[in-house]
Protein backbone atom coordinates (compact mmCIF):
# COMPACT_ATOMS: atom_id res chain seq x y z
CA UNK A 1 130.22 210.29 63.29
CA UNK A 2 130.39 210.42 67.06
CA UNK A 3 131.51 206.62 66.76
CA UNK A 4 134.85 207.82 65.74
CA UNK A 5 135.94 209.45 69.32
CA UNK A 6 136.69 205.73 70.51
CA UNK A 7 139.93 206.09 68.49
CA UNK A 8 140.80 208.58 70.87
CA UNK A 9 140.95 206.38 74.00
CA UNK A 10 144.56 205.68 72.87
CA UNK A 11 145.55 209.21 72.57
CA UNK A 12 145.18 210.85 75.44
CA UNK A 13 144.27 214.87 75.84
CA UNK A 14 146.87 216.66 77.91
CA UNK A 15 145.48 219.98 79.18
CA UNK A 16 148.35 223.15 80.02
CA UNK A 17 146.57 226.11 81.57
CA UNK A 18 143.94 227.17 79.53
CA UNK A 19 145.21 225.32 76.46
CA UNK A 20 144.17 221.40 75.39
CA UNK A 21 146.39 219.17 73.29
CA UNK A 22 146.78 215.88 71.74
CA UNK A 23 149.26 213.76 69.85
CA UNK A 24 148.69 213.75 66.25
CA UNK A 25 147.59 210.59 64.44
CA UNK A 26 149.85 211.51 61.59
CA UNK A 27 152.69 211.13 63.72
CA UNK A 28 151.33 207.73 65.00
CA UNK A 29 151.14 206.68 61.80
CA UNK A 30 154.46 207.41 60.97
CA UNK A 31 156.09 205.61 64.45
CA UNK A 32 154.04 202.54 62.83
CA UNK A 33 152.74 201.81 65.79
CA UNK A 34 149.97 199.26 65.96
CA UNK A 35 148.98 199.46 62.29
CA UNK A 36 147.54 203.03 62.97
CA UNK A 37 147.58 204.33 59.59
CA UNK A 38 145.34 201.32 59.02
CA UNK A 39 143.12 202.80 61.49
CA UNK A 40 143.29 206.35 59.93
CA UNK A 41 142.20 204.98 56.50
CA UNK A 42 138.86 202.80 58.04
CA UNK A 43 137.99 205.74 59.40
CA UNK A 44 138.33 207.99 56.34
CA UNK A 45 139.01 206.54 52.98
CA UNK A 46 136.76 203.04 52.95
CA UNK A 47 137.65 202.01 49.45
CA UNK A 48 141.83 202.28 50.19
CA UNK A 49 141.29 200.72 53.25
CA UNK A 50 139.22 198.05 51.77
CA UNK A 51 142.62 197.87 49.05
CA UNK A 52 144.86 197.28 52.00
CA UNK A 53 143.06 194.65 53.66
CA UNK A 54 143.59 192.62 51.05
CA UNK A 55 146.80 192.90 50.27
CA UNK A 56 147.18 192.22 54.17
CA UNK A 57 145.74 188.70 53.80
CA UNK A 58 147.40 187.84 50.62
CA UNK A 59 151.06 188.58 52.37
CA UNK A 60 149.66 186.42 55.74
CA UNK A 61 148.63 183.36 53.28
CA UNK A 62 152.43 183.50 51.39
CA UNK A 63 154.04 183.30 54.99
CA UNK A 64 151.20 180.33 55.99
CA UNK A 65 152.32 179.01 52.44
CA UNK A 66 156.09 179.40 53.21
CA UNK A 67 155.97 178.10 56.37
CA UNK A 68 154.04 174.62 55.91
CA UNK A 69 155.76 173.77 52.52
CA UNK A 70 159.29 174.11 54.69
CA UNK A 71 157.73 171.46 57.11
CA UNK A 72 156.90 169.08 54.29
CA UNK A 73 153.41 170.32 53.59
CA UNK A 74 151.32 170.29 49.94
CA UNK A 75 149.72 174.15 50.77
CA UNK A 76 147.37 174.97 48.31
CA UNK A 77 146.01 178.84 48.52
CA UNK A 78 142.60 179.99 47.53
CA UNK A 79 141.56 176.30 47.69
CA UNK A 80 137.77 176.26 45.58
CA UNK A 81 135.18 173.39 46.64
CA UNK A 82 131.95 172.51 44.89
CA UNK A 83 128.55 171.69 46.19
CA UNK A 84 128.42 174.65 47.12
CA UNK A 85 131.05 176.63 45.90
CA UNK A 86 133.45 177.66 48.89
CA UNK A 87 136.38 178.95 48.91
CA UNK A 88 139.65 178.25 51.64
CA UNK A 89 142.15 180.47 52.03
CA UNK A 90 144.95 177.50 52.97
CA UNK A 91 144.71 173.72 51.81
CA UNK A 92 147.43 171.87 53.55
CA UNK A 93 147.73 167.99 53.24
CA UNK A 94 150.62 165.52 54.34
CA UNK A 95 150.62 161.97 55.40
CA UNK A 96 146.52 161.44 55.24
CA UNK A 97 146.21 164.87 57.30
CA UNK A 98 144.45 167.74 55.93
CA UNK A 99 144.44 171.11 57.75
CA UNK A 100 141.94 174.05 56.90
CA UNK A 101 143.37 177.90 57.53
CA UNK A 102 140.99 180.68 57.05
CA UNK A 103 142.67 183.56 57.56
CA UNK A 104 141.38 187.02 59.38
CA UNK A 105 142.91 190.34 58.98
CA UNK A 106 142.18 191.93 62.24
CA UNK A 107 143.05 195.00 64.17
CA UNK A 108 143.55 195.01 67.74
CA UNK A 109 140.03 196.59 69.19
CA UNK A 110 140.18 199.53 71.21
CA UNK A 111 137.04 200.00 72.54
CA UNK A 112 133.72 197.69 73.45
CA UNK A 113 131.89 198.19 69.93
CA UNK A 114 135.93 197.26 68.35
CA UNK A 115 135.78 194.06 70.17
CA UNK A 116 132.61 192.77 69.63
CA UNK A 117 133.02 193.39 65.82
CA UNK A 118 136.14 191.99 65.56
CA UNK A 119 134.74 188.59 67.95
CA UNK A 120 132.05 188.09 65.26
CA UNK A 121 134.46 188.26 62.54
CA UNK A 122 136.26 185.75 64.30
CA UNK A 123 133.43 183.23 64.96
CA UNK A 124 132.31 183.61 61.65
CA UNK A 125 135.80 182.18 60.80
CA UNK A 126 135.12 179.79 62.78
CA UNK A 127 131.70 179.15 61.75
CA UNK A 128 132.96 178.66 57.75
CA UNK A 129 135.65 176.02 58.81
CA UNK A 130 133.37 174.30 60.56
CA UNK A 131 131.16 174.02 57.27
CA UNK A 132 134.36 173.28 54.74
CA UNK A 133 135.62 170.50 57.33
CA UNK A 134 133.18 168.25 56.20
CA UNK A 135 134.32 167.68 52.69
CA UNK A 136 137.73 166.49 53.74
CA UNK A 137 138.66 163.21 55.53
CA UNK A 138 137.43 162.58 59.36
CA UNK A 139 140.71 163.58 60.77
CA UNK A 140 140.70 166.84 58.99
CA UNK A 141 141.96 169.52 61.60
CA UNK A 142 140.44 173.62 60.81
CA UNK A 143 142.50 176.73 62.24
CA UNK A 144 141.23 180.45 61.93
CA UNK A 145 144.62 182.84 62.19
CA UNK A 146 144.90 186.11 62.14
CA UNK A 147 147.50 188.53 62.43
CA UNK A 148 146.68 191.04 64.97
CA UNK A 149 143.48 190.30 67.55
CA UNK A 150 143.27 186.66 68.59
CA UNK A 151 139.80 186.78 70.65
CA UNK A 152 138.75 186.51 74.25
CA UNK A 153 136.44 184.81 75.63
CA UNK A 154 133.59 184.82 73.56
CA UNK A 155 135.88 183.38 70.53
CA UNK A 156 137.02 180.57 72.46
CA UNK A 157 133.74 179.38 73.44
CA UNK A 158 133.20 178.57 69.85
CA UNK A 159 137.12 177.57 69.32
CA UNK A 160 136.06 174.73 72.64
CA UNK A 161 132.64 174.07 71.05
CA UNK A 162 134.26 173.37 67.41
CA UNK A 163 137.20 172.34 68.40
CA UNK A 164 138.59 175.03 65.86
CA UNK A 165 141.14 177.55 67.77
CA UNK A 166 142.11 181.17 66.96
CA UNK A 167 145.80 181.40 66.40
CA UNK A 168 148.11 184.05 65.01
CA UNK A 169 150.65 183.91 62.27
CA UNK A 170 153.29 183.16 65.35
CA UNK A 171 151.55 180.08 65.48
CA UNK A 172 151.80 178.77 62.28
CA UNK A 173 155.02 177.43 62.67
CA UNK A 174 153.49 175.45 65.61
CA UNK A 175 150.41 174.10 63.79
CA UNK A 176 152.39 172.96 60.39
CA UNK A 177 154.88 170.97 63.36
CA UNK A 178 151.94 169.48 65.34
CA UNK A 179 148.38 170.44 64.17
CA UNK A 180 146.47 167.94 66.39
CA UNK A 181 148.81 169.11 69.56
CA UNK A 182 148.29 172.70 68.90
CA UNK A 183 145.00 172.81 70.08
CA UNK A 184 145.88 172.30 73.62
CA UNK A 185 149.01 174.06 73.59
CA UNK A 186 147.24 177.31 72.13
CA UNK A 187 143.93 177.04 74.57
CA UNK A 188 146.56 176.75 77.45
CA UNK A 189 148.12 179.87 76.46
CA UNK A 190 144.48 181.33 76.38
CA UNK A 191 144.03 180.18 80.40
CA UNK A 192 142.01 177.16 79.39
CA UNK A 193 143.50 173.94 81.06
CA UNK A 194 140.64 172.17 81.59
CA UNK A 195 136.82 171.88 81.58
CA UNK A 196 135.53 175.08 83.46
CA UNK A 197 134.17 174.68 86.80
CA UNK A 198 131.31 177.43 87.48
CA UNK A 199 130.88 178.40 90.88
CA UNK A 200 128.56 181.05 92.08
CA UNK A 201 130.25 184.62 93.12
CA UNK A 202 129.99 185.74 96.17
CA UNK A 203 127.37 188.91 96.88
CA UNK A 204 128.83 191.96 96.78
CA UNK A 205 127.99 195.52 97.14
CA UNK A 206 129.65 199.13 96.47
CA UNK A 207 128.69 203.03 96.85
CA UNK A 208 128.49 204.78 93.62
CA UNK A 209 127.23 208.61 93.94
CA UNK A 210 125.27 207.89 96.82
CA UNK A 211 123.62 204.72 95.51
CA UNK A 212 124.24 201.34 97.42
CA UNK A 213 124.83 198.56 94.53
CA UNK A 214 124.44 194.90 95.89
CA UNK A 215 125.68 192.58 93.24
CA UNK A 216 123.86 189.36 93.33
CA UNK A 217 124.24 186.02 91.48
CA UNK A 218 120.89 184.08 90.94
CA UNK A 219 118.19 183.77 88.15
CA UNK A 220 116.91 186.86 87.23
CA UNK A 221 113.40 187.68 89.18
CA UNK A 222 110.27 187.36 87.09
């Protein structure tokens, strides 16, 4: 269970002469601070945790719900389709427009193994609106939102590939208003503003314990 020390990178250990201490995760539970007692549960009780979640996702889909019926929206939840048998969290439809929400309860990662678990999550979202999309009309717009990490990176490649961003449940308001102008509004917000321009970086070096490091960028030797 060595894994489980990553939790402590946001808890630091203070040492006082010959004594070392740390702040409790009981009583950063109880401040309610970044959904920590969500965190203590993962770690120790699965099958709560695994309770939780749920009920998580069920309270994001009633604000998604709320939200694009008040903008004029049909929102059907837990949306079933056949051939083969899928199921979307969010059917919204107005006007000839369909929009697809798959929803991702997600904790904001604190360390490398965090993020790269909680990226895959994400592209898998994106990966099963990309399969629904093509049962609905042409025009038919998918959004995966969550309601803590958004991505980096490696989530927007696929969003830019798919043309299927990552929001949060800030954005919802946003998408229901304009769902085709969202896109660029939200990968704007993300630093994307237009197609990226790769350059190569400049060669570098650095001392580390007595070792010279020259960082190059070129094809890797054979």
């Amino acid at each position: 269970m060595k894994w489980k020390i990553a939790e402590w990178q946001d808890c630091p250990l203070l040492q006082i002469g010959p004594d070392v201490y740390c702040i409790s995760s009981l009583v950063k539970a109880l401040a309610d601070s970044e959904d920590y007692m969500l965190r203590v549960a993962v770690l120790n009780d699965r099958e709560q945790y695994e309770k939780v979640s749920g009920l998580r996702e069920e309270r994001m889909l009633a604000a998604c719900q709320a939200v694009f019926e008040d903008a004029g929206w049909k929102f059907q939840p837990h949306f079933r389709l056949k051939d083969p048998v899928r199921e979307i969290d969010g059917y919204a439809s107005k006007c000839q427009q369909d929009v697809i929400i798959q929803l991702k309860s997600t904790l904001r990662p604190h360390s490398p193994w965090e993020v790269y678990k909680r990226n895959s999550d994400l592209i898998g979202g994106i990966t099963h609106t990309t399969n629904v999309l093509t049962h609905f009309r042409e025009e038919a717009l998918g959004f995966v939102v969550t309601d803590g990490y958004e991505g980096d990176y490696a989530t927007w490649r696929e969003s830019l590939r798919a043309h299927i961003p990552v929001a949060t449940l800030n954005d919802v308001r946003l998408i229901a208003r304009d769902p085709a102008g969202s896109f660029q509004v939200l990968a704007e917000r993300a630093g994307i503003k237009r197609e990226p321009i790769f350059d190569s970086a400049p060669e570098g070096f650095s001392e580390l314990c007595g070792w010279t490091i020259r960082v190059v960028d070129s094809t890797k030797p054979k």
